[in-house]
PDB file of N, CA and C in Angstrom:
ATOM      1  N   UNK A   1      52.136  30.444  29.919  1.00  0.00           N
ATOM      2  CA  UNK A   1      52.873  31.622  29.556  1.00  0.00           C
ATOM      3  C   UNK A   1      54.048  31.283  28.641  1.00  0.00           C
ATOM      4  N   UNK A   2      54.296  30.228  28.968  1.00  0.00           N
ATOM      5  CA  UNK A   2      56.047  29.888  28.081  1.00  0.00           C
ATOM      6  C   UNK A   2      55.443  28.537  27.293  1.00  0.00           C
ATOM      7  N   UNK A   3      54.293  28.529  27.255  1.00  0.00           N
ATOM      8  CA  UNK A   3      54.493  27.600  25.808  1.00  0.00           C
ATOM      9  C   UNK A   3      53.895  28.437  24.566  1.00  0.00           C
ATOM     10  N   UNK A   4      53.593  29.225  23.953  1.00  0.00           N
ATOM     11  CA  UNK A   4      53.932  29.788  22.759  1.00  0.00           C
ATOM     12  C   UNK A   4      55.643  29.776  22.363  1.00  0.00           C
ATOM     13  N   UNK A   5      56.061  30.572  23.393  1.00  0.00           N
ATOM     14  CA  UNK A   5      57.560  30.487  23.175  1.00  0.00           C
ATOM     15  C   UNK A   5      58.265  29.876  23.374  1.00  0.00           C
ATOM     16  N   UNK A   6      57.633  28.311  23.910  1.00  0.00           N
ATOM     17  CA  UNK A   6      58.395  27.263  23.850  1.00  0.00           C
ATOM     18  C   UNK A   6      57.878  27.083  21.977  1.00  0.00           C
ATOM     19  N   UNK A   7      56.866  26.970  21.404  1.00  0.00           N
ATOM     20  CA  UNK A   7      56.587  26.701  20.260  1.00  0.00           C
ATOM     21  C   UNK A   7      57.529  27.125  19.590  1.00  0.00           C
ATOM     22  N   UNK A   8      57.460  28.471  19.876  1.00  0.00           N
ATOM     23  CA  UNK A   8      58.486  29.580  18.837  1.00  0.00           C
ATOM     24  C   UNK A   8      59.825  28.751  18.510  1.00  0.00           C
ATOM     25  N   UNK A   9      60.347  28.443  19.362  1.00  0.00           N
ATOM     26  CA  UNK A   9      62.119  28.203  19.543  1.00  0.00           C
ATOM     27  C   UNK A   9      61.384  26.974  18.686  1.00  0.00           C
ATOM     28  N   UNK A  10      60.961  26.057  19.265  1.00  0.00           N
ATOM     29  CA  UNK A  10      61.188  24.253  18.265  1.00  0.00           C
ATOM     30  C   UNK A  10      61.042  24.704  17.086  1.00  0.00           C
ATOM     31  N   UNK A  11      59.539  25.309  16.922  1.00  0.00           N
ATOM     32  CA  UNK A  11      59.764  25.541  15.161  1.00  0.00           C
ATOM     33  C   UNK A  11      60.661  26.375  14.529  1.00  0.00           C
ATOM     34  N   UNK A  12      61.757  27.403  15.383  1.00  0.00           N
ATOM     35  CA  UNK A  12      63.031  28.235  14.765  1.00  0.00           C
ATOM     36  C   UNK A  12      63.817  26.582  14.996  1.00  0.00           C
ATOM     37  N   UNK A  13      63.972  26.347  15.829  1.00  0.00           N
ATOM     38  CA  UNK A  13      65.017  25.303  16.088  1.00  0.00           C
ATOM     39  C   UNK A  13      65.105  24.468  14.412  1.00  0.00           C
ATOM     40  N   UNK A  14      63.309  23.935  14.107  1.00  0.00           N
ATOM     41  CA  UNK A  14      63.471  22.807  13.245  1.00  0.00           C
ATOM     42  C   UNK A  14      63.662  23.431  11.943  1.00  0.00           C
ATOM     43  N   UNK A  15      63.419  24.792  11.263  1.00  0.00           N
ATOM     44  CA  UNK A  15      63.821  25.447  10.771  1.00  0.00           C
ATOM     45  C   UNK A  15      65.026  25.767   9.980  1.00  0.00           C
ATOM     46  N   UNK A  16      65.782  26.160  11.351  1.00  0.00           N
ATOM     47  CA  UNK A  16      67.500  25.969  11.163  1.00  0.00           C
ATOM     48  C   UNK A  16      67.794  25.298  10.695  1.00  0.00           C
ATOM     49  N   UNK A  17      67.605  23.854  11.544  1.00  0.00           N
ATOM     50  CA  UNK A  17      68.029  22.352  11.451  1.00  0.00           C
ATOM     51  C   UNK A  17      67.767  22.456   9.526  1.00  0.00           C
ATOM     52  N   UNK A  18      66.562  22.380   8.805  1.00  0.00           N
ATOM     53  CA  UNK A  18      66.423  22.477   7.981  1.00  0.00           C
ATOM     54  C   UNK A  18      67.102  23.477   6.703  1.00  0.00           C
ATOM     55  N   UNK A  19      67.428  24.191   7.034  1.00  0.00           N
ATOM     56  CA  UNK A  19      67.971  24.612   6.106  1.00  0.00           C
ATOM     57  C   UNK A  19      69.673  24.338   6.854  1.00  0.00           C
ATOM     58  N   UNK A  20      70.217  23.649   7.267  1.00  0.00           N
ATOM     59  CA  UNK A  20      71.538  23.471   7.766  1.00  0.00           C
ATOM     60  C   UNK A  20      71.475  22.248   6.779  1.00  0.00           C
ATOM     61  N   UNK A  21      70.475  21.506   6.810  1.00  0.00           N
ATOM     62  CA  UNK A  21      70.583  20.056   5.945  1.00  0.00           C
ATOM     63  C   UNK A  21      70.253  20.345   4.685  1.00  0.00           C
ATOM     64  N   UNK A  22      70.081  21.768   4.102  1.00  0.00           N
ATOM     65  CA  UNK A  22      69.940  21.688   2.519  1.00  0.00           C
ATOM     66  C   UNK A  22      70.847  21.074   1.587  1.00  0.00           C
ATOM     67  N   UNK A  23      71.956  21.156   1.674  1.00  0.00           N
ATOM     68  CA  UNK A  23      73.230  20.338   1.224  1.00  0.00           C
ATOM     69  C   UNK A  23      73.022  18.904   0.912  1.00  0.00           C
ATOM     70  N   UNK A  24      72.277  18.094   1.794  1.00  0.00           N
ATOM     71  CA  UNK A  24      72.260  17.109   2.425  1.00  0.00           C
ATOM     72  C   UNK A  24      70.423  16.714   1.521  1.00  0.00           C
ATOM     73  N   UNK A  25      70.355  17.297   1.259  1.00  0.00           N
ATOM     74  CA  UNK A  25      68.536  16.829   0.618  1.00  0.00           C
ATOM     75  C   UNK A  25      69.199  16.493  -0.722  1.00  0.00           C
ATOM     76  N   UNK A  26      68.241  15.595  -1.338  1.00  0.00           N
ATOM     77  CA  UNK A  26      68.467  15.166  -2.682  1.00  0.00           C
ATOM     78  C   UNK A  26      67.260  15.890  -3.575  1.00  0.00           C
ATOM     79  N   UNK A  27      67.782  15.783  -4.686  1.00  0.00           N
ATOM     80  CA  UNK A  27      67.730  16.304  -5.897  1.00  0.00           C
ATOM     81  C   UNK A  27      66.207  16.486  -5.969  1.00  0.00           C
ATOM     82  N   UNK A  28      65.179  15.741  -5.846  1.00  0.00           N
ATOM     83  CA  UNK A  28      63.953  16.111  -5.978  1.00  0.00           C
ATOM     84  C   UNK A  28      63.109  16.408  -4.600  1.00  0.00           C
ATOM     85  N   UNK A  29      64.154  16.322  -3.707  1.00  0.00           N
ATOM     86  CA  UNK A  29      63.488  17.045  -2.478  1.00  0.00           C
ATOM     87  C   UNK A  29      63.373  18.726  -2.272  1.00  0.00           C
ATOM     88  N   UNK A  30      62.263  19.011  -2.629  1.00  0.00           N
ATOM     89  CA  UNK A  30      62.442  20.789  -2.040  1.00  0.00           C
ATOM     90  C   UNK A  30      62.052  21.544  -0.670  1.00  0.00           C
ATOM     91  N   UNK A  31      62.977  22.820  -0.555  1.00  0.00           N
ATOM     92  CA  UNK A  31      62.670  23.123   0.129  1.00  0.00           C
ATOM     93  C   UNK A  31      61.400  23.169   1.209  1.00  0.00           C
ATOM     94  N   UNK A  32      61.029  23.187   2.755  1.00  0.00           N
ATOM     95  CA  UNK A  32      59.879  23.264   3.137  1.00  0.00           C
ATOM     96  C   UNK A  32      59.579  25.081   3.892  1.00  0.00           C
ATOM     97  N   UNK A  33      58.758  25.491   2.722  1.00  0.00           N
ATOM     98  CA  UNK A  33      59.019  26.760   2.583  1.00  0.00           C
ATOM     99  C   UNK A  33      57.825  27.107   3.193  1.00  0.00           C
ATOM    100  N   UNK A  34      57.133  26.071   3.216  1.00  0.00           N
ATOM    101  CA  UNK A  34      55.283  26.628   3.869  1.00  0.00           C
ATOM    102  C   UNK A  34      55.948  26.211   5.766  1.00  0.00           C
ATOM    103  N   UNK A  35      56.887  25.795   6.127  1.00  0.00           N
ATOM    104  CA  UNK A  35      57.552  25.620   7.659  1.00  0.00           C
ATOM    105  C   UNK A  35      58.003  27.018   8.002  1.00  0.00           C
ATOM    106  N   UNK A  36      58.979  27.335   7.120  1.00  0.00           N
ATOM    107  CA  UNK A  36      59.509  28.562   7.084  1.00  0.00           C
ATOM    108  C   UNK A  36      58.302  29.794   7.192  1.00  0.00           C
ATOM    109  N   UNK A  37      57.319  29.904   6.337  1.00  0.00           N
ATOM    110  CA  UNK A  37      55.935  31.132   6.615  1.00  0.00           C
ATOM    111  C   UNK A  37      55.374  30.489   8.248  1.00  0.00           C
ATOM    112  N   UNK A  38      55.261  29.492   8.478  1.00  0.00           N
ATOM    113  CA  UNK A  38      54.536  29.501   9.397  1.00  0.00           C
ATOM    114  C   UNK A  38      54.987  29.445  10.598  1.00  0.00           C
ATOM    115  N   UNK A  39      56.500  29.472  10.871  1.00  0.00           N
ATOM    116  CA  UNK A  39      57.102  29.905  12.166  1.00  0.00           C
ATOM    117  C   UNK A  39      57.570  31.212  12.060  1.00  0.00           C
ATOM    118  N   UNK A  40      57.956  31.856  10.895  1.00  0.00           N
ATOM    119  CA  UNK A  40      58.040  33.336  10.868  1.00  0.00           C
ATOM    120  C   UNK A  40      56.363  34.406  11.346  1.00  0.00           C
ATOM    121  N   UNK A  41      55.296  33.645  10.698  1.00  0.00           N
ATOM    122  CA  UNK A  41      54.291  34.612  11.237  1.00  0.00           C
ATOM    123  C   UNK A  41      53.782  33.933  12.511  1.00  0.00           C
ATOM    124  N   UNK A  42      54.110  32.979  13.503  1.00  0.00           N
ATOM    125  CA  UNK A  42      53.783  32.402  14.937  1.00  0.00           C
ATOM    126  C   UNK A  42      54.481  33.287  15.526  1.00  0.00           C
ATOM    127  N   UNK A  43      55.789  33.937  14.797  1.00  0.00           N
ATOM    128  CA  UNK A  43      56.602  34.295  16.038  1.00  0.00           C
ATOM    129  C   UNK A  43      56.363  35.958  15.558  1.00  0.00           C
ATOM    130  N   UNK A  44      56.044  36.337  14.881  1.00  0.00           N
ATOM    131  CA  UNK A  44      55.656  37.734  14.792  1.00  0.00           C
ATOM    132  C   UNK A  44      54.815  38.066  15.389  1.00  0.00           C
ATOM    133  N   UNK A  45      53.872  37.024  15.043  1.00  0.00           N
ATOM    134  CA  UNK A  45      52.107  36.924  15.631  1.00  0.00           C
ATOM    135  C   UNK A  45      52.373  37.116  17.698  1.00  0.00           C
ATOM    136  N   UNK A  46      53.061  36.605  17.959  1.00  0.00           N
ATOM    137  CA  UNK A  46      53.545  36.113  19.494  1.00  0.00           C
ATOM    138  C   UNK A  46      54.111  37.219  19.866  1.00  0.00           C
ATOM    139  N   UNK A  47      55.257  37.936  19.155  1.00  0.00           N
ATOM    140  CA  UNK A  47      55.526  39.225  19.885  1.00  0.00           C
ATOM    141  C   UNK A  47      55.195  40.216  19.736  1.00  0.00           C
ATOM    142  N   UNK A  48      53.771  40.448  18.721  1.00  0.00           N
ATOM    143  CA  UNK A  48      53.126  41.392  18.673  1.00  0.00           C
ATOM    144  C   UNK A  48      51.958  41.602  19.093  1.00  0.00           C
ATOM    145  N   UNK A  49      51.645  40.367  19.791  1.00  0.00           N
ATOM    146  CA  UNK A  49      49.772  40.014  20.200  1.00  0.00           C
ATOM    147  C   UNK A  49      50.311  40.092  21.702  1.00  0.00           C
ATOM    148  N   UNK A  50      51.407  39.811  22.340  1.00  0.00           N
ATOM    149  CA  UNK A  50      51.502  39.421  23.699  1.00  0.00           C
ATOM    150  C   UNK A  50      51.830  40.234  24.866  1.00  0.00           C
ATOM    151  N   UNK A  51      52.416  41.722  24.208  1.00  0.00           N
ATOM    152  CA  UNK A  51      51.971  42.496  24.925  1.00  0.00           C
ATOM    153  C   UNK A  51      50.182  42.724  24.914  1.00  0.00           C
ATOM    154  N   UNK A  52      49.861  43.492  24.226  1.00  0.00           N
ATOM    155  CA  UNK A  52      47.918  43.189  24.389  1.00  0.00           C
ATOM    156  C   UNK A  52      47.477  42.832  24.946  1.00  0.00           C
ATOM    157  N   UNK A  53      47.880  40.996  24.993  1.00  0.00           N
ATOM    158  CA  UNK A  53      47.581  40.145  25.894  1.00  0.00           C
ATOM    159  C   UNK A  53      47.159  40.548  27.284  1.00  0.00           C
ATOM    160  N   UNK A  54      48.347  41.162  27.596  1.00  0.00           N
ATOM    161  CA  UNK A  54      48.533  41.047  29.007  1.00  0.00           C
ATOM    162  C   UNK A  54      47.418  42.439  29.529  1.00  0.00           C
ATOM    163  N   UNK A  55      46.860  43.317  28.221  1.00  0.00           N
ATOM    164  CA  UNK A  55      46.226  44.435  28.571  1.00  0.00           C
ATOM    165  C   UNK A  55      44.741  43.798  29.043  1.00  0.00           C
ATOM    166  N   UNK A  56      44.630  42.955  28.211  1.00  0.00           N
ATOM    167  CA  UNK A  56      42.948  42.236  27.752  1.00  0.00           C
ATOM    168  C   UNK A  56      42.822  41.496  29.346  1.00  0.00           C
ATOM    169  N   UNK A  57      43.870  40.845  29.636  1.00  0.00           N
ATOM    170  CA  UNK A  57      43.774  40.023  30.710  1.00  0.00           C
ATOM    171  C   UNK A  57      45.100  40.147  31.466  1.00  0.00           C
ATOM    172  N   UNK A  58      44.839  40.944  32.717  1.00  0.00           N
ATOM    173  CA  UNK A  58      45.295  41.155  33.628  1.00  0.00           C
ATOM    174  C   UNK A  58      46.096  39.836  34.043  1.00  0.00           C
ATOM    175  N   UNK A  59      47.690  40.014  34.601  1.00  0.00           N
ATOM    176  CA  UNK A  59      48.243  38.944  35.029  1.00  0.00           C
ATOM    177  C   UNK A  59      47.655  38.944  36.232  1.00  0.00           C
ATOM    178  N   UNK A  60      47.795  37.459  37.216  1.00  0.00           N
ATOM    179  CA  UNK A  60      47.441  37.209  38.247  1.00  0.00           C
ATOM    180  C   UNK A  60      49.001  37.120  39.056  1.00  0.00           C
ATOM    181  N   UNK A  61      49.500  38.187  40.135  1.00  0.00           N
ATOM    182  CA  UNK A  61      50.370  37.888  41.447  1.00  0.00           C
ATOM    183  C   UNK A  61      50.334  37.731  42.288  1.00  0.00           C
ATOM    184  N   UNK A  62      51.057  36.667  42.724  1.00  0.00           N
ATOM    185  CA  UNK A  62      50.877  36.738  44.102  1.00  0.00           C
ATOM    186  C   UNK A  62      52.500  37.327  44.723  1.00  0.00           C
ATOM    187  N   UNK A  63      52.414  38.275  45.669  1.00  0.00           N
ATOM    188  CA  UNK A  63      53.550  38.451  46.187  1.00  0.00           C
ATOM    189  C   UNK A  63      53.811  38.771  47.821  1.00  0.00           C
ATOM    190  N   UNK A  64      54.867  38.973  48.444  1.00  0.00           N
ATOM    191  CA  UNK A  64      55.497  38.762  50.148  1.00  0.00           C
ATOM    192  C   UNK A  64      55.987  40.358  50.063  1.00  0.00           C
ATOM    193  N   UNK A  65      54.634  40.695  51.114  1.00  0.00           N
ATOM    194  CA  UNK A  65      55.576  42.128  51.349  1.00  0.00           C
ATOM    195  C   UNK A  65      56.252  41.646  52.933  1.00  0.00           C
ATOM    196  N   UNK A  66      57.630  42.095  52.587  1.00  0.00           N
ATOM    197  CA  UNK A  66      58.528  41.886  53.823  1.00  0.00           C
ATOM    198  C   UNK A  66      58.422  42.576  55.734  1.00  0.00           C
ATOM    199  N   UNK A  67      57.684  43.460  55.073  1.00  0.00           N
ATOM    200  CA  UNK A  67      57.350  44.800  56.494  1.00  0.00           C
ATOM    201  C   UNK A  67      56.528  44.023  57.323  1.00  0.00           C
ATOM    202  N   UNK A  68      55.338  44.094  56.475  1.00  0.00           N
ATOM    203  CA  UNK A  68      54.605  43.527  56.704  1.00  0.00           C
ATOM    204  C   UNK A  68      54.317  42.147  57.303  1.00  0.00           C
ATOM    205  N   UNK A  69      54.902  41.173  56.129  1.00  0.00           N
ATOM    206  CA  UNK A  69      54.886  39.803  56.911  1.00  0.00           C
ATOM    207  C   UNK A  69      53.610  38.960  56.257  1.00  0.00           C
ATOM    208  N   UNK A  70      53.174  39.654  55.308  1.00  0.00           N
ATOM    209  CA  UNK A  70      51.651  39.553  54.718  1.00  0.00           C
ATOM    210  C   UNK A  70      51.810  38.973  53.099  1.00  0.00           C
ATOM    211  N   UNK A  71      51.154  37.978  52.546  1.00  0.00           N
ATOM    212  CA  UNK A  71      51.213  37.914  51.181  1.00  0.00           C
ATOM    213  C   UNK A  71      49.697  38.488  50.683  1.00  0.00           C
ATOM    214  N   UNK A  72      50.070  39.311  49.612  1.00  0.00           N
ATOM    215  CA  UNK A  72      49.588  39.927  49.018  1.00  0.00           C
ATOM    216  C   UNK A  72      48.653  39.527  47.497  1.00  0.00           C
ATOM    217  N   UNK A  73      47.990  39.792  47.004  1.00  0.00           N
ATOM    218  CA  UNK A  73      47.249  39.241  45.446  1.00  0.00           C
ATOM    219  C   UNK A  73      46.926  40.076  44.825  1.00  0.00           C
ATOM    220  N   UNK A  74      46.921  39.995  43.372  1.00  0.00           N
ATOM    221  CA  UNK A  74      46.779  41.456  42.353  1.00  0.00           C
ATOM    222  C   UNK A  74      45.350  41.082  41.813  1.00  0.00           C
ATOM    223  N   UNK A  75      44.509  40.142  42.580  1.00  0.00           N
ATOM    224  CA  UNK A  75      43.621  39.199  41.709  1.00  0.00           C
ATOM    225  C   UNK A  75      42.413  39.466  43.055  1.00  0.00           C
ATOM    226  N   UNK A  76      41.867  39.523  42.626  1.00  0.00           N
ATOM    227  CA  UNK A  76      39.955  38.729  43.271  1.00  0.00           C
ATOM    228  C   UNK A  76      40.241  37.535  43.804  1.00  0.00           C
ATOM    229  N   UNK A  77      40.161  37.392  45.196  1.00  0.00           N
ATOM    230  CA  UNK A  77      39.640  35.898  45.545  1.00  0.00           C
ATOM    231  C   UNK A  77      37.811  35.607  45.856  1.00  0.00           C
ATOM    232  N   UNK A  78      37.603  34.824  45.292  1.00  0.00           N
ATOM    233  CA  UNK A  78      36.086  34.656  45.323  1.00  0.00           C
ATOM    234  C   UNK A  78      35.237  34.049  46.343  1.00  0.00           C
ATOM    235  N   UNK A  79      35.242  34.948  46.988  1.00  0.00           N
ATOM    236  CA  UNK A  79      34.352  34.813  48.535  1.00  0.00           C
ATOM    237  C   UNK A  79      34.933  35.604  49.928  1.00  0.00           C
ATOM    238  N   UNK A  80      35.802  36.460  49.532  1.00  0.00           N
ATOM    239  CA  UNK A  80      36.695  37.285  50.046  1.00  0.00           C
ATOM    240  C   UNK A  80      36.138  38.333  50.302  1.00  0.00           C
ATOM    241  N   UNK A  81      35.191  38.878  49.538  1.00  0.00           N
ATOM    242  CA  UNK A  81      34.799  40.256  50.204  1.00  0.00           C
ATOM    243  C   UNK A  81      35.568  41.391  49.739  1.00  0.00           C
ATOM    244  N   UNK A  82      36.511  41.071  49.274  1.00  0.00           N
ATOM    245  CA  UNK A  82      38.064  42.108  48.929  1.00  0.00           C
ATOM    246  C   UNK A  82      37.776  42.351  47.513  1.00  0.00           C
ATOM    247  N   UNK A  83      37.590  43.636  47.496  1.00  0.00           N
ATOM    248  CA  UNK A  83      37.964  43.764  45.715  1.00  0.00           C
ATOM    249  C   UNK A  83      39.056  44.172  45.019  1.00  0.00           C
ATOM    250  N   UNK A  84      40.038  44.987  46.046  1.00  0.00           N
ATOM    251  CA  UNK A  84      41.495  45.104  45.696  1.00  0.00           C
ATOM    252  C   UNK A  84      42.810  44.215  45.849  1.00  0.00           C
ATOM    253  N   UNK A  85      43.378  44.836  46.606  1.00  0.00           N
ATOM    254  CA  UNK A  85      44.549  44.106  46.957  1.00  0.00           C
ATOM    255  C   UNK A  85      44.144  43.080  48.620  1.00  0.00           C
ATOM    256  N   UNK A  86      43.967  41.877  48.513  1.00  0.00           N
ATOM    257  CA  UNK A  86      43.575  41.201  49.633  1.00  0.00           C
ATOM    258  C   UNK A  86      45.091  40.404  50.211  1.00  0.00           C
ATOM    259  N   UNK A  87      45.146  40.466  51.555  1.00  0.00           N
ATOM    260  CA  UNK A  87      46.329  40.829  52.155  1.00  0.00           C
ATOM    261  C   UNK A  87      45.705  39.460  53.018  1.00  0.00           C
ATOM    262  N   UNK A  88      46.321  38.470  53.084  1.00  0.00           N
ATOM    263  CA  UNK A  88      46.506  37.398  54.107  1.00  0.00           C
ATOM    264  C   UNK A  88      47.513  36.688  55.186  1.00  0.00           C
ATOM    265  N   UNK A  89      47.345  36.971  56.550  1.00  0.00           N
ATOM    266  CA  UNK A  89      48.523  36.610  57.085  1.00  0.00           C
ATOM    267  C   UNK A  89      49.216  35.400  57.042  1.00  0.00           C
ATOM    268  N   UNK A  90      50.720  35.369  57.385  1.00  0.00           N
ATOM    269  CA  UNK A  90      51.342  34.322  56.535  1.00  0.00           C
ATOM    270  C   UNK A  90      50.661  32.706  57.742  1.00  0.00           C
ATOM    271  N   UNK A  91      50.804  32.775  59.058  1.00  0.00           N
ATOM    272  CA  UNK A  91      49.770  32.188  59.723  1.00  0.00           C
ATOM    273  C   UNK A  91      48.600  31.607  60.156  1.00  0.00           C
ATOM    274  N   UNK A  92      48.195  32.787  59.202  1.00  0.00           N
ATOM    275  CA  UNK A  92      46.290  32.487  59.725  1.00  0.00           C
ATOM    276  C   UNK A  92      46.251  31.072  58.684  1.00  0.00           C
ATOM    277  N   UNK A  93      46.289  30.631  57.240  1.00  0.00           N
ATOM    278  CA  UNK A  93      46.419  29.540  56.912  1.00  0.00           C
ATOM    279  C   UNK A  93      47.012  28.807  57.239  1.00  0.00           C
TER     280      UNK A  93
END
């Protein structure tokens, strides 16, 4: 889940870094401008595909309902019998 947007940040990070050192490049060094297109459309690409994402493919939770005492799954376990929400006591495992 967090490595696209771990991607995102290094290549903004190296980016920056890069144009912070333009000063600092010599005379027949140019800009790296094909770095610059390709972390601008990763990170467009990333926050515009990643909601979707999450439509195409359902996240998987697991969560503790408190009343209850029961953890809960938003997912299929496979051999469960359960096709919804399958509810396991915190004990029985």
């Amino acid at each position: 889940m967090f490595g696209p947007m771990f991607l995102g940040f290094v290549g903004s990070l190296v980016v920056a870094l890069d144009i912070l050192l333009i000063p600092f490049h010599g005379e027949d060094d140019a800009f790296h401008w094909w770095l610059l297109y390709l972390v601008l459309c990763w990170n467009l690409l990333f926050l515009n595909l990643f909601p979707l994402w999450d439509l195409v493919f359902s996240p998987k939770y697991a969560y503790f309902d408190r009343q209850t005492g029961k953890v809960g799954y938003t997912f299929d376990i496979p051999g469960s019998g359960m096709n919804l929400v399958i509810a396991v006591l915190i004990g029985a495992i």
